[in-house]
Protein backbone atom coordinates (compact mmCIF):
# COMPACT_ATOMS: atom_id res chain seq x y z
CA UNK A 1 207.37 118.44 -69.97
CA UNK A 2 204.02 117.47 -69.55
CA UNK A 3 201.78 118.57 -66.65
CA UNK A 4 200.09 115.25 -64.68
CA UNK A 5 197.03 115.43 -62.60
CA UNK A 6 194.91 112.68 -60.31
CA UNK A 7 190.81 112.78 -61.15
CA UNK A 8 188.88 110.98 -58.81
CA UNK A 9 185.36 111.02 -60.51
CA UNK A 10 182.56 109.65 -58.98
CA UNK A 11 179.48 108.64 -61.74
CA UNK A 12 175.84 107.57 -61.29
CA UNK A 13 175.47 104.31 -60.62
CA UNK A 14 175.54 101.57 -64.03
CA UNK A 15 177.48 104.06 -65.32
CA UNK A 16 180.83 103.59 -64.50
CA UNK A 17 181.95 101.17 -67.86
CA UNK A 18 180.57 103.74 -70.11
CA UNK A 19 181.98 106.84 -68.54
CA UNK A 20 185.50 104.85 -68.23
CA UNK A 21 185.52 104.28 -71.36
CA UNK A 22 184.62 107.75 -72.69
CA UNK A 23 187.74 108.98 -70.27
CA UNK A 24 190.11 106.28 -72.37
CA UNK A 25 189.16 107.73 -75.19
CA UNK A 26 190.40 111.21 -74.69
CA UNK A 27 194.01 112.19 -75.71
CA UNK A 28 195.11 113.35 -72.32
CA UNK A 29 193.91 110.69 -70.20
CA UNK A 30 197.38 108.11 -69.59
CA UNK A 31 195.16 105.56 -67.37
CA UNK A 32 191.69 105.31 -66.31
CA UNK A 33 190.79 102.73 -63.65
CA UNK A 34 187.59 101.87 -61.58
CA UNK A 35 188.06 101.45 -57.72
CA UNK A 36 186.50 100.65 -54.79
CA UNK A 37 185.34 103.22 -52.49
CA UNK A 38 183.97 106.91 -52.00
CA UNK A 39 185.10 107.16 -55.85
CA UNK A 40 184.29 104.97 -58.57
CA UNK A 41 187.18 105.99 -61.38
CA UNK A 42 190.71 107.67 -60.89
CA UNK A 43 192.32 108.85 -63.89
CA UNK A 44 195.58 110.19 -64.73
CA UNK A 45 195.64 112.84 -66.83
CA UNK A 46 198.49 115.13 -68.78
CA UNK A 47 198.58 117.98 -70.40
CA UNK A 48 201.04 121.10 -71.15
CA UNK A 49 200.00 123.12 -68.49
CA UNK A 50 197.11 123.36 -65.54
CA UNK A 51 195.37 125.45 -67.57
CA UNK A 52 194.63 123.03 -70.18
CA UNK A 53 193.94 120.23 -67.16
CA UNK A 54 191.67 122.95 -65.34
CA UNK A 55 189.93 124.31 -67.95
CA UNK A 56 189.35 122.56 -71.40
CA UNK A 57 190.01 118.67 -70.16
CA UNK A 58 187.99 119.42 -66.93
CA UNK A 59 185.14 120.91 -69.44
CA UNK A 60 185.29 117.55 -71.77
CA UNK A 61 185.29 115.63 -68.66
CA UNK A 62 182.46 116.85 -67.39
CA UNK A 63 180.41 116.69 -70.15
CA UNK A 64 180.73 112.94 -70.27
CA UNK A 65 177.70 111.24 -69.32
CA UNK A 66 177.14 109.25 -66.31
CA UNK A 67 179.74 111.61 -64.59
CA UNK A 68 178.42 113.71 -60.70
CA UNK A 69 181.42 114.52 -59.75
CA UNK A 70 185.20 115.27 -59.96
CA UNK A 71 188.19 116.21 -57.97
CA UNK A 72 191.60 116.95 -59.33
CA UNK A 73 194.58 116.48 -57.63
CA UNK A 74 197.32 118.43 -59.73
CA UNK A 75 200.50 116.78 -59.18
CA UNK A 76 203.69 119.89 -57.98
């Protein structure tokens, strides 16, 4: 059973098209959608375990330009 998580990124402004579709194109990422509000994309992510969300997804994610700032919200 796969492991789901919330990311509520926030990216630098103009940036949010790109860095949505950078998310999309990564394996784990089920949905990627831009919103109004403090943050400008939630995702929905899966993996096998929260290892693999916390540490090499979070890594890619990061990496992605246009992206400030993440918060996960690992679902129990």
């Amino acid at each position: 059973m796969a492991i789901r998580s919330y990311l509520l990124i926030h990216v630098h402004a103009g940036a949010e098209s790109k860095a949505q579709a950078a998310l999309q194109a990564l394996d784990e990422i089920v949905a990627c959608d831009q919103v109004t509000g403090e943050m400008d994309l939630i995702a929905i992510a899966e993996g096998p375990d929260y290892q693999h969300i916390l540490g090499p997804l979070l890594t890619k994610i990061r990496q992605i330009e246009g992206i400030s700032h993440t918060q996960t919200c690992l679902v129990l």
